[in-house]
C-alpha atoms as a PDB file:
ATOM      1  CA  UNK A   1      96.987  97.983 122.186  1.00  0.00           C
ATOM      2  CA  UNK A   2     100.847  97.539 121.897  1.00  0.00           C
ATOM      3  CA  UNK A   3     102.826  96.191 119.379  1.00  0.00           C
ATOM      4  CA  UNK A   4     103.431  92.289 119.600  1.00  0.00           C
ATOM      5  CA  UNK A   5     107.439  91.463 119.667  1.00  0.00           C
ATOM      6  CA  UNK A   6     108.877  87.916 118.487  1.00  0.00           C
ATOM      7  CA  UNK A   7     111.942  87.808 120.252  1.00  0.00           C
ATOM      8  CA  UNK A   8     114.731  85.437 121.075  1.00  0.00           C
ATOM      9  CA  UNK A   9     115.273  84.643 124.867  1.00  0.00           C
ATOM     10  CA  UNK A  10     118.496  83.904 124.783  1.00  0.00           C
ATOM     11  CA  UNK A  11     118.191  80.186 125.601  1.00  0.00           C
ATOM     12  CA  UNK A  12     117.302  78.584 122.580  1.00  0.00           C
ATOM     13  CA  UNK A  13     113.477  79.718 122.571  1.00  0.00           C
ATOM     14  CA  UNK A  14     111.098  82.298 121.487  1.00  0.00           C
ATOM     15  CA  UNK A  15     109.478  85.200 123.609  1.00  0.00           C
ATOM     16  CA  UNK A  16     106.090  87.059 122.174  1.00  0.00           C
ATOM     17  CA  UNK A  17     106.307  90.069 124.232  1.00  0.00           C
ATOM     18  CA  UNK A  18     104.000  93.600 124.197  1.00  0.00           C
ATOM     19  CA  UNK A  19     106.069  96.778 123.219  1.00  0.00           C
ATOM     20  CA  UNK A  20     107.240  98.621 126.462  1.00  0.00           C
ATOM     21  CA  UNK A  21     106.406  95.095 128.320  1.00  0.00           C
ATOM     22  CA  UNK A  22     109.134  94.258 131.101  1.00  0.00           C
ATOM     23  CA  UNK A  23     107.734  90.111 130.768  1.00  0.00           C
ATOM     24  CA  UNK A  24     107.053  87.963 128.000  1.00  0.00           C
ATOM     25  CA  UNK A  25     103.092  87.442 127.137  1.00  0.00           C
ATOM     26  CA  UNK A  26     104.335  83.965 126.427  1.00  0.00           C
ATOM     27  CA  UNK A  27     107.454  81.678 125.988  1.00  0.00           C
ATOM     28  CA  UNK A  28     107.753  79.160 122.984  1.00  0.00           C
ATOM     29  CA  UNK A  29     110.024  76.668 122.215  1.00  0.00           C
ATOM     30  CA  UNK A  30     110.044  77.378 118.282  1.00  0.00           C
ATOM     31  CA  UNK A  31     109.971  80.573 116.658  1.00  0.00           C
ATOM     32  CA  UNK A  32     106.636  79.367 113.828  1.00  0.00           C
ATOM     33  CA  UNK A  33     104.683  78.666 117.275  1.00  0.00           C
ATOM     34  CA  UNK A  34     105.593  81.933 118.391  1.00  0.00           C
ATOM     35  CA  UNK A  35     104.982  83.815 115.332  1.00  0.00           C
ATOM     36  CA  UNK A  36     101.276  82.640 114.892  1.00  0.00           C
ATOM     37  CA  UNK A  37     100.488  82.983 119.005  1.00  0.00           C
ATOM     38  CA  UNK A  38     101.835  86.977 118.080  1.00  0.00           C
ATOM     39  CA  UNK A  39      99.388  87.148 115.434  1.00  0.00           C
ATOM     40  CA  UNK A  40      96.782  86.193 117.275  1.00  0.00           C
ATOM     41  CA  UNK A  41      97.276  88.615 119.806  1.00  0.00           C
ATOM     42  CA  UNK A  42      97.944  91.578 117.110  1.00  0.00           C
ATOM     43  CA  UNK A  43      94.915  90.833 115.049  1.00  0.00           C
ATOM     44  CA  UNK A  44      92.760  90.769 118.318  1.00  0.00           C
ATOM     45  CA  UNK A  45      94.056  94.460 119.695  1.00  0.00           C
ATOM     46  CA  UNK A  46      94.715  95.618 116.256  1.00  0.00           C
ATOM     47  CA  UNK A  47      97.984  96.256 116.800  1.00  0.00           C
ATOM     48  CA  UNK A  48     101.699  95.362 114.749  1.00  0.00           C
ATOM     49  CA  UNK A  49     103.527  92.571 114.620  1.00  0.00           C
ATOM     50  CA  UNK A  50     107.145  92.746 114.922  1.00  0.00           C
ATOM     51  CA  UNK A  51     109.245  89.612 114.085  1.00  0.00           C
ATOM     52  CA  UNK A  52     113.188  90.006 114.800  1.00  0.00           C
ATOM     53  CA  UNK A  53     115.597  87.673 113.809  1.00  0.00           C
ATOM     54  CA  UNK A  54     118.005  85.896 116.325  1.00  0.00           C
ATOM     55  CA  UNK A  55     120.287  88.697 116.693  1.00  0.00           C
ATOM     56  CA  UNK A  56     117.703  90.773 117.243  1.00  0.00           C
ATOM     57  CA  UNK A  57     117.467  92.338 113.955  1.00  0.00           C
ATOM     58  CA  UNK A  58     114.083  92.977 112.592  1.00  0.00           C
ATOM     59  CA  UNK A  59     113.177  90.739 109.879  1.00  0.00           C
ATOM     60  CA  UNK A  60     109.593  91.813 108.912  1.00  0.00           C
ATOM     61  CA  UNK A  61     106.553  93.611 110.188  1.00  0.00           C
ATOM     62  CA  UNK A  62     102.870  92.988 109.744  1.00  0.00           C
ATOM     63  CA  UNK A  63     100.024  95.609 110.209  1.00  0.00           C
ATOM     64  CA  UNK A  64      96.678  94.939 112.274  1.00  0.00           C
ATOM     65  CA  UNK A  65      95.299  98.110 112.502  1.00  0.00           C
ATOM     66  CA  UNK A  66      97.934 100.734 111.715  1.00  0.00           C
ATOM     67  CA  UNK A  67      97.250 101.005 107.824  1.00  0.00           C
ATOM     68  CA  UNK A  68      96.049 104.333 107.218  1.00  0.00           C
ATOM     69  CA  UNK A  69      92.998 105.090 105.040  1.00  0.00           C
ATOM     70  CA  UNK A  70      94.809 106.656 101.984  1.00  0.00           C
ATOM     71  CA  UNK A  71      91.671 106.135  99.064  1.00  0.00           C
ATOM     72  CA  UNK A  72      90.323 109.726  98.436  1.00  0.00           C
ATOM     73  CA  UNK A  73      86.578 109.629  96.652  1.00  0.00           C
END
């Protein structure tokens, strides 16, 4: 269950990529595309997804699993 990365490649496209991952899970040409096949993955291992920005930057992040019970009664 590792965090799932939107990342540029470098080359124009979009990389979805597991945290500590040295390959891509999957390549896209668009960054929506890649976006939605990342939330697919996080929501089935209940994991985080991480969306950067082309420079790398990271422009939002979106819980699966990691949201901790805080309701007391």
């Amino acid at each position: 269950m590792s965090d799932q990365h939107v990342i540029p490649d470098g080359k124009g496209g979009w990389n979805v990529k597991g945290a500590g991952n040295s390959r891509a899970t999957v390549h896209l040409d668009n960054k929506v595309d890649a976006e939605k096949r990342a939330r697919e993955i996080a929501k089935n291992q209940h994991s985080e997804l991480v969306v950067h920005n082309r420079d790398g930057k990271i422009s939002r992040k979106d819980s699966h699993g990691h949201d901790p019970r805080s309701i007391k009664g």
